[in-house]
PDB file of N, CA and C in Angstrom:
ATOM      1  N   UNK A   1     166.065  -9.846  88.361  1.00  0.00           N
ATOM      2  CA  UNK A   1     166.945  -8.851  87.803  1.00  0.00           C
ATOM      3  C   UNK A   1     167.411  -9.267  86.404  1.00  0.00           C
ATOM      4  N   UNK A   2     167.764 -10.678  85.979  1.00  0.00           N
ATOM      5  CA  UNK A   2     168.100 -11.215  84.904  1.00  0.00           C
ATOM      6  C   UNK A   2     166.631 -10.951  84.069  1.00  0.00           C
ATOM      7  N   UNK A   3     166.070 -11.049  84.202  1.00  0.00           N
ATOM      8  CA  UNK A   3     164.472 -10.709  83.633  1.00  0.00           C
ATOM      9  C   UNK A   3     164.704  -9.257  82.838  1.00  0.00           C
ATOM     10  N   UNK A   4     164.804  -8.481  83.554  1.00  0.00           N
ATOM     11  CA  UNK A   4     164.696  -7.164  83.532  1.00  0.00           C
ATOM     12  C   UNK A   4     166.058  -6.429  82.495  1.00  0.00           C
ATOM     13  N   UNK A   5     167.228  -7.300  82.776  1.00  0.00           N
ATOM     14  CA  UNK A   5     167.803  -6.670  82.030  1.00  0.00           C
ATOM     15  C   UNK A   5     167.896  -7.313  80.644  1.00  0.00           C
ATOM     16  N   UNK A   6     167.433  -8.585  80.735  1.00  0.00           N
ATOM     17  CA  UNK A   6     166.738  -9.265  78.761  1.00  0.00           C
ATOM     18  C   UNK A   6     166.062  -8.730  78.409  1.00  0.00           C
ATOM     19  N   UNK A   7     164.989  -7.695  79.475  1.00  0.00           N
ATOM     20  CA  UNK A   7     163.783  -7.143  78.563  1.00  0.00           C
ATOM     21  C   UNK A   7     164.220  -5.948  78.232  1.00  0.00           C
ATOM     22  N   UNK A   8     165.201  -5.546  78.734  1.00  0.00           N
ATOM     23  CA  UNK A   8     165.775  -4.109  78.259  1.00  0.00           C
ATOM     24  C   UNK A   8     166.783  -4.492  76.831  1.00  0.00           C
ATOM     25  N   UNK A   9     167.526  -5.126  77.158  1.00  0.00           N
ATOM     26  CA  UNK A   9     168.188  -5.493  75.869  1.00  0.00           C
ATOM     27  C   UNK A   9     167.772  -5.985  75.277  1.00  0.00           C
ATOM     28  N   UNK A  10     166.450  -6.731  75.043  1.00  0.00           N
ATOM     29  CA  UNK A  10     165.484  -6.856  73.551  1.00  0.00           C
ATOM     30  C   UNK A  10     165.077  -5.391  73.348  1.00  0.00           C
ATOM     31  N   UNK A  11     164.668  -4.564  74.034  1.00  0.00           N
ATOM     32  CA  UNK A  11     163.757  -3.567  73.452  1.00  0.00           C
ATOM     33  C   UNK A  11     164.938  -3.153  72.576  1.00  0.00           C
ATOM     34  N   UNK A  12     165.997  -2.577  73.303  1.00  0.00           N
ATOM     35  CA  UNK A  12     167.368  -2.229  72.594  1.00  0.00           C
ATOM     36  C   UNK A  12     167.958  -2.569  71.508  1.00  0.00           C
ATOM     37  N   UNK A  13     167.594  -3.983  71.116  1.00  0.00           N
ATOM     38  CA  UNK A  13     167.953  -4.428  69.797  1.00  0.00           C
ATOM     39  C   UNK A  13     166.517  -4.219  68.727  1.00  0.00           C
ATOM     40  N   UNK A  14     166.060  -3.399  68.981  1.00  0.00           N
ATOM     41  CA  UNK A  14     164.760  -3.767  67.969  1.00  0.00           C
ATOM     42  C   UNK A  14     165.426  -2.657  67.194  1.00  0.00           C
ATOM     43  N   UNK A  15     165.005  -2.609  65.608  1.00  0.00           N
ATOM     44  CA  UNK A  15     165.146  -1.640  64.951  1.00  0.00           C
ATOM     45  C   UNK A  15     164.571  -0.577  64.694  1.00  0.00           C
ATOM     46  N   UNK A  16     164.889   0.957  64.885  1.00  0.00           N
ATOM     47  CA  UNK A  16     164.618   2.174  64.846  1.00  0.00           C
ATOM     48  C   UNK A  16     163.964   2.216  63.693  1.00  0.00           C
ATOM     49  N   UNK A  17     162.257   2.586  63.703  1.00  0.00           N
ATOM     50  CA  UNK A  17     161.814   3.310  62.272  1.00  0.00           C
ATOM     51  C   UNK A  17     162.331   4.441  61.822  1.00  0.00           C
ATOM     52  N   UNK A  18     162.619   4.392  60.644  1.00  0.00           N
ATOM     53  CA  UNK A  18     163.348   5.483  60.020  1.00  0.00           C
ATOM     54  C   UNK A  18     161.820   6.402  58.636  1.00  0.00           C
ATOM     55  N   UNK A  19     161.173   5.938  58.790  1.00  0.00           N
ATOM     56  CA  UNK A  19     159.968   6.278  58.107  1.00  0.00           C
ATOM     57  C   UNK A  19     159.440   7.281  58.868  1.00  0.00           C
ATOM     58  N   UNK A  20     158.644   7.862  58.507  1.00  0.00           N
ATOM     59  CA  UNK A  20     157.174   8.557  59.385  1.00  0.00           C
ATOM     60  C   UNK A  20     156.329   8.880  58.080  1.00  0.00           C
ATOM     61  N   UNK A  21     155.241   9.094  57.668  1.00  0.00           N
ATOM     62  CA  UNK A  21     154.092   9.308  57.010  1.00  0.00           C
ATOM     63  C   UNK A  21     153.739  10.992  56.831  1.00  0.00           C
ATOM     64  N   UNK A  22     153.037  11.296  56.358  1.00  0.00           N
ATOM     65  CA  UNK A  22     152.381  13.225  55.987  1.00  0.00           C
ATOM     66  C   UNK A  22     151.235  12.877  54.889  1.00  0.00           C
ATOM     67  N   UNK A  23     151.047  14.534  55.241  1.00  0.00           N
ATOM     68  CA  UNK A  23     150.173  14.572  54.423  1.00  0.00           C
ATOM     69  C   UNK A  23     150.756  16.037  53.856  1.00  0.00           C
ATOM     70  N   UNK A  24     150.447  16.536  52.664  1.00  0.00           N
ATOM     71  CA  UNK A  24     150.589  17.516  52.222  1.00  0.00           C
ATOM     72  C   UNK A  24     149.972  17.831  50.767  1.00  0.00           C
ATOM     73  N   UNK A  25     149.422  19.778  50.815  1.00  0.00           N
ATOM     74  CA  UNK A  25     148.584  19.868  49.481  1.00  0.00           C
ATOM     75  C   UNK A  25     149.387  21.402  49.046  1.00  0.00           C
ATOM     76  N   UNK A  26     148.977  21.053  47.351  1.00  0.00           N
ATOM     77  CA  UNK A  26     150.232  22.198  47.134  1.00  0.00           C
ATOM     78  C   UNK A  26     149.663  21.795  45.027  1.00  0.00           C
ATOM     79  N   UNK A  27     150.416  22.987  44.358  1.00  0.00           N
ATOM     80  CA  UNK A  27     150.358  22.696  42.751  1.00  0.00           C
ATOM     81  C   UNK A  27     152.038  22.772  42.451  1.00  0.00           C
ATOM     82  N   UNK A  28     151.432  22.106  41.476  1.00  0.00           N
ATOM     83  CA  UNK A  28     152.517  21.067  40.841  1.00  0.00           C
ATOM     84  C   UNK A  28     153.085  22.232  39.845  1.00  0.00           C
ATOM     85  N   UNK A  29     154.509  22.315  40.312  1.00  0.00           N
ATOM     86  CA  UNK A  29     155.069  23.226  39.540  1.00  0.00           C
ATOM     87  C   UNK A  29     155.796  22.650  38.243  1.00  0.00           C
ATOM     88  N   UNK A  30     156.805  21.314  38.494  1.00  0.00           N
ATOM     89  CA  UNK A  30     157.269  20.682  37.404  1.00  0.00           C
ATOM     90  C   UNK A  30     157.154  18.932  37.363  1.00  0.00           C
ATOM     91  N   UNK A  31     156.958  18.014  36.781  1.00  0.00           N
ATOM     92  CA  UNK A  31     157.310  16.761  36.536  1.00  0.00           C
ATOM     93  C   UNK A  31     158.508  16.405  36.116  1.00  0.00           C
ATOM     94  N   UNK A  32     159.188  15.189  36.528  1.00  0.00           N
ATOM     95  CA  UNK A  32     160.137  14.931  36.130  1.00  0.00           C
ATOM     96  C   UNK A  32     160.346  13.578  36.349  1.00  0.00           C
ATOM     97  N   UNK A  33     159.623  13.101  34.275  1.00  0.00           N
ATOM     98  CA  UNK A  33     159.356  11.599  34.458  1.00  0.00           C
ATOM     99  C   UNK A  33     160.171  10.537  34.489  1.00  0.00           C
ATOM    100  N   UNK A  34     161.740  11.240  34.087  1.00  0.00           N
ATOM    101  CA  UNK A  34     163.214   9.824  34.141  1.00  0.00           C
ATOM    102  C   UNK A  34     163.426  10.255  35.284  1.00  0.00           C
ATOM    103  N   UNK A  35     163.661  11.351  36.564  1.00  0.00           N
ATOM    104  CA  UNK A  35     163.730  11.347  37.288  1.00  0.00           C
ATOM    105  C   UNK A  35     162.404  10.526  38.757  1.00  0.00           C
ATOM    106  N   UNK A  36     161.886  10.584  37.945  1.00  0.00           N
ATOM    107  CA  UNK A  36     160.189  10.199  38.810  1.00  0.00           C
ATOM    108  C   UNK A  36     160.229  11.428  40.377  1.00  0.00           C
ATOM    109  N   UNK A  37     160.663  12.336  39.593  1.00  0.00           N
ATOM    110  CA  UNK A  37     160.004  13.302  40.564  1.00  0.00           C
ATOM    111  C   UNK A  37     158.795  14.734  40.745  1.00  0.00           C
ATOM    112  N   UNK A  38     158.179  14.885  41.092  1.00  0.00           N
ATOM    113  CA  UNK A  38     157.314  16.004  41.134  1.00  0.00           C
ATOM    114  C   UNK A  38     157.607  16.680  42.143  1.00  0.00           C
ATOM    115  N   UNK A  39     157.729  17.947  41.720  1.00  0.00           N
ATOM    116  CA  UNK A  39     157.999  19.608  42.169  1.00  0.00           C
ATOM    117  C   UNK A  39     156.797  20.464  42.498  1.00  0.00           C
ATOM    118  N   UNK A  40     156.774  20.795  43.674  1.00  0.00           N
ATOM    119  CA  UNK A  40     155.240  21.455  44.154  1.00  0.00           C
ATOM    120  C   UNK A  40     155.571  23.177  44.181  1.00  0.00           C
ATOM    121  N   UNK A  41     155.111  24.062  43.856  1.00  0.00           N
ATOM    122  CA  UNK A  41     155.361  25.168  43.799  1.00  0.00           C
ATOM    123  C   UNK A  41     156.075  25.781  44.893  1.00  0.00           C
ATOM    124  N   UNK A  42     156.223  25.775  46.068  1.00  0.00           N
ATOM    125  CA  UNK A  42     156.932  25.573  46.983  1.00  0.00           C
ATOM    126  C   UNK A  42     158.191  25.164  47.254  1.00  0.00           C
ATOM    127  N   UNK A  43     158.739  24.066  46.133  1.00  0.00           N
ATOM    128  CA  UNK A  43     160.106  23.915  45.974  1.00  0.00           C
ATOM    129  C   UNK A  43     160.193  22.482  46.916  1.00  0.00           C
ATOM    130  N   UNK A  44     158.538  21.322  47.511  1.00  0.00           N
ATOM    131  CA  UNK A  44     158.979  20.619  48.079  1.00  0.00           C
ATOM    132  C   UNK A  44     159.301  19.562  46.504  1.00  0.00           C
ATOM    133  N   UNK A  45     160.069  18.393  46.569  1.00  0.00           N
ATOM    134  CA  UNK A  45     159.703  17.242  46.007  1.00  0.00           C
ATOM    135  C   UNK A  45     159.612  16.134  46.493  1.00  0.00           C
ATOM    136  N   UNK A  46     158.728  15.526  45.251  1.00  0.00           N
ATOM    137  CA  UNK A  46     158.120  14.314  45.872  1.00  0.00           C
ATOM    138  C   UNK A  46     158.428  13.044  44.806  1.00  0.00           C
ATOM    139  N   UNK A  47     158.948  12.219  44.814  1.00  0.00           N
ATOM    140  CA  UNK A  47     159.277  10.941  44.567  1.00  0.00           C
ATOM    141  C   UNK A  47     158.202   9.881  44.298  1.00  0.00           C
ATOM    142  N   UNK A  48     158.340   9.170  43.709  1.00  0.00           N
ATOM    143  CA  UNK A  48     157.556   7.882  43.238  1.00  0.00           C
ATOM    144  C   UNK A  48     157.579   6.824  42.885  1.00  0.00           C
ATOM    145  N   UNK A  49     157.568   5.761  43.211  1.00  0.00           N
ATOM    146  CA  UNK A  49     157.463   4.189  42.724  1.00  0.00           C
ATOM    147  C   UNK A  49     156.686   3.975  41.951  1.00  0.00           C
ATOM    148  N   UNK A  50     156.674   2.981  41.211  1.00  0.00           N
ATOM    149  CA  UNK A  50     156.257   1.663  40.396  1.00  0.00           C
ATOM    150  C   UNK A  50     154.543   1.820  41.247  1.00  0.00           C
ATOM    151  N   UNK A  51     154.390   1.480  42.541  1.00  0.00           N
ATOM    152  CA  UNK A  51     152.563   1.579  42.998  1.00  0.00           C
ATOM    153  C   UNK A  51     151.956   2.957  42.950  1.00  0.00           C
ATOM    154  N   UNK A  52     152.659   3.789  42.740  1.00  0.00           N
ATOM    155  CA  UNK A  52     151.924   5.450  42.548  1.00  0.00           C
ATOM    156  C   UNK A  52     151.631   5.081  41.505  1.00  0.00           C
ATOM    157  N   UNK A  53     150.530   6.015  40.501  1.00  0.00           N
ATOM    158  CA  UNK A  53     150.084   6.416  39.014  1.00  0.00           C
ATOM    159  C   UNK A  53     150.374   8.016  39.460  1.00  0.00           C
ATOM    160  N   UNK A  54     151.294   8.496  38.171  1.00  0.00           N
ATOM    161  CA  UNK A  54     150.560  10.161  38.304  1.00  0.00           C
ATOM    162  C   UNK A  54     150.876  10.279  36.620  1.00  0.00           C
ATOM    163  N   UNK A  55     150.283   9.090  35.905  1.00  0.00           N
ATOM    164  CA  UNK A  55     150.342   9.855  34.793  1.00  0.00           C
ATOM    165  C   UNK A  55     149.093  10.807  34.127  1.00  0.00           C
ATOM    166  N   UNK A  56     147.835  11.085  35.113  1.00  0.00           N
ATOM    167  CA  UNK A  56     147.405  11.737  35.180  1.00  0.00           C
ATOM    168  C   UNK A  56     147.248  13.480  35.756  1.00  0.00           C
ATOM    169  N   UNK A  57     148.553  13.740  36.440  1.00  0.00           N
ATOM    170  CA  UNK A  57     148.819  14.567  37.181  1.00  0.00           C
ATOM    171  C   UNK A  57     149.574  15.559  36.243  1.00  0.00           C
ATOM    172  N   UNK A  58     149.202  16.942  35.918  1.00  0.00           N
ATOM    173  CA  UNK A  58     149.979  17.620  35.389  1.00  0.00           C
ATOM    174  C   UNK A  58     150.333  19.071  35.775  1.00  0.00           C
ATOM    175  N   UNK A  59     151.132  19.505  35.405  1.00  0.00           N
ATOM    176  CA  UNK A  59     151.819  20.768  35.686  1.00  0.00           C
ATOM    177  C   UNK A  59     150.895  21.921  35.802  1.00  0.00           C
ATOM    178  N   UNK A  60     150.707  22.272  37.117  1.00  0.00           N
ATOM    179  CA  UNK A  60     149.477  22.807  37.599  1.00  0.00           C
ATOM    180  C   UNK A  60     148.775  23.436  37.837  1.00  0.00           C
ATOM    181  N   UNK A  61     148.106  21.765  38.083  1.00  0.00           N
ATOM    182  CA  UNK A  61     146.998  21.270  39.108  1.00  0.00           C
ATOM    183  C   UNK A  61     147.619  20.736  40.406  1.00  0.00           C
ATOM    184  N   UNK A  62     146.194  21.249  41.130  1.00  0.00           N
ATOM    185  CA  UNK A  62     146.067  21.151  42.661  1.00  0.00           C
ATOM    186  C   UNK A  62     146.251  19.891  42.875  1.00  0.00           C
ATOM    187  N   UNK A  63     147.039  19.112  43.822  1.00  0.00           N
ATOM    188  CA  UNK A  63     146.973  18.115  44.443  1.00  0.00           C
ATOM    189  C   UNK A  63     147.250  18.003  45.645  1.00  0.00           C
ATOM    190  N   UNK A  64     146.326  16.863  46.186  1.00  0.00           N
ATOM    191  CA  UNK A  64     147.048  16.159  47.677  1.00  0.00           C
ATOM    192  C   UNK A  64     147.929  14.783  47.631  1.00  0.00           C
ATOM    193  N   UNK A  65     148.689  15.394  48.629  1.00  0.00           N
ATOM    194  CA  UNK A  65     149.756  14.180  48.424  1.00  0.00           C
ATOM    195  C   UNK A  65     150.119  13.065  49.619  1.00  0.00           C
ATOM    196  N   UNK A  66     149.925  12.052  49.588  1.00  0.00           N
ATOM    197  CA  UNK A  66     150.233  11.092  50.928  1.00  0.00           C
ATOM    198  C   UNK A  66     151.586  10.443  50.966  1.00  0.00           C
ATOM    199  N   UNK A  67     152.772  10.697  51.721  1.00  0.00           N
ATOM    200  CA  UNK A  67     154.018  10.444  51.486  1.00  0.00           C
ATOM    201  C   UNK A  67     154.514   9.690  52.618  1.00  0.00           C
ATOM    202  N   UNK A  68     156.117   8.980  52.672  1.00  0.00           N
ATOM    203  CA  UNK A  68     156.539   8.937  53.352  1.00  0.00           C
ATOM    204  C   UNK A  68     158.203   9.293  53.308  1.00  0.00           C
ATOM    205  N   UNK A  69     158.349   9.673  54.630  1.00  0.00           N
ATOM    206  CA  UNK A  69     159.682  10.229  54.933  1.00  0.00           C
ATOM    207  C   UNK A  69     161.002   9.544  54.409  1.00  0.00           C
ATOM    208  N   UNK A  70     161.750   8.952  53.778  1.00  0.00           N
ATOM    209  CA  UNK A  70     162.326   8.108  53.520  1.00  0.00           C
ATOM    210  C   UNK A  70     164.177   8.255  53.301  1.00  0.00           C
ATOM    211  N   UNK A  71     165.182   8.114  54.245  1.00  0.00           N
ATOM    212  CA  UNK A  71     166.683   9.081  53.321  1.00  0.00           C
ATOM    213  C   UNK A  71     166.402  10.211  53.252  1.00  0.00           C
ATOM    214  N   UNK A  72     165.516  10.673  53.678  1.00  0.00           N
ATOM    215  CA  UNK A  72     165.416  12.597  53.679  1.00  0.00           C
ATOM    216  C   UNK A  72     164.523  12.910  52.619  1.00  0.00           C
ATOM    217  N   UNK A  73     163.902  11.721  51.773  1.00  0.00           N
ATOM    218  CA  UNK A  73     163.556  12.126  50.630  1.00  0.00           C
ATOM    219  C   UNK A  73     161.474  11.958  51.013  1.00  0.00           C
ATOM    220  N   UNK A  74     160.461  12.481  50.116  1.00  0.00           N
ATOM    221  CA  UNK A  74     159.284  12.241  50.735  1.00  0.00           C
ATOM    222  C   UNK A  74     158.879  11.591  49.465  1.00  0.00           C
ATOM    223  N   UNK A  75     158.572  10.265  49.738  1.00  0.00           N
ATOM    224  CA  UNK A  75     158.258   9.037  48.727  1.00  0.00           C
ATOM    225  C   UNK A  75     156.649   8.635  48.675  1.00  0.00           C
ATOM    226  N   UNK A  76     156.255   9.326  47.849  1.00  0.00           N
ATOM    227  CA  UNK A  76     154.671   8.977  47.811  1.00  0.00           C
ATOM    228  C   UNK A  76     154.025   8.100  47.589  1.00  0.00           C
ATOM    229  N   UNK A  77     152.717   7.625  48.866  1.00  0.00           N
ATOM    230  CA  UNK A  77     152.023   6.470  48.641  1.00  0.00           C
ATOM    231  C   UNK A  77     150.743   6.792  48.104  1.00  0.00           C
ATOM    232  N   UNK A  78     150.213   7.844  47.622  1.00  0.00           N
ATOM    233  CA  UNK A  78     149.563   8.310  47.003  1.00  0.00           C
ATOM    234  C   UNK A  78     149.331   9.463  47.174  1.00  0.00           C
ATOM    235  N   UNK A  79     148.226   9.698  45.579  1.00  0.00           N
ATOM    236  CA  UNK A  79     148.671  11.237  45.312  1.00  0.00           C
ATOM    237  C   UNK A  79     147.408  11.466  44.440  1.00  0.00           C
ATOM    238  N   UNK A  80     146.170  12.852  44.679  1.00  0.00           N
ATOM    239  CA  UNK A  80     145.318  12.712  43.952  1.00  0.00           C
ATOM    240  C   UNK A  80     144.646  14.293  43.455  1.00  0.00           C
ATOM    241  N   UNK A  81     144.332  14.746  42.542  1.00  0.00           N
ATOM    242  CA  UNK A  81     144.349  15.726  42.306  1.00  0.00           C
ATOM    243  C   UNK A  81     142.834  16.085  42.814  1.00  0.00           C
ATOM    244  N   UNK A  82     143.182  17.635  43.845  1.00  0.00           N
ATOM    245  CA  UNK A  82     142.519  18.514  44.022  1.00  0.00           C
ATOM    246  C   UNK A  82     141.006  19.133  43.555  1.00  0.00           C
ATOM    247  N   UNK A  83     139.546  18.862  43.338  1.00  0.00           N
ATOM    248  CA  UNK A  83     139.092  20.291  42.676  1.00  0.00           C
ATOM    249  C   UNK A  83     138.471  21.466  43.099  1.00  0.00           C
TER     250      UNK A  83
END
């Protein structure tokens, strides 16, 4: 029984992913490079780090986008244009 209830209270202490992953395709309605955000015609946005490039990506063009969920926000791990 002592078994059983350590293995429950480890699972219990493990930490909750707060991430999840997508995919999504859509044109790029605005950039916004001090903000580092991109605007998909649709009104989603998408966020970017330092390991994305989109200084090839412009106000649009078709792209697909590989993100993750992050604070509510969708933080892209890559991103590549459409033809």
């Amino acid at each position: 029984m002592k078994k059983l209830i350590l293995a429950v209270a480890m699972v219990l202490a493990l930490p909750v992913a707060s991430a999840w992953a997508g995919d999504m395709e859509g044109k790029v309605k605005q950039i916004e490079i001090n903000q580092r955000v991109l605007t998909l015609e649709d009104g989603t946005k998408l966020y970017w780090t330092d390991s994305v490039t989109v200084k090839e990506i412009k106000q649009g063009a078709q792209v697909k986008a590989t993100y993750e969920e992050k604070d509510g926000k969708f933080v892209l791990t890559n991103i590549q244009i459409v033809k």
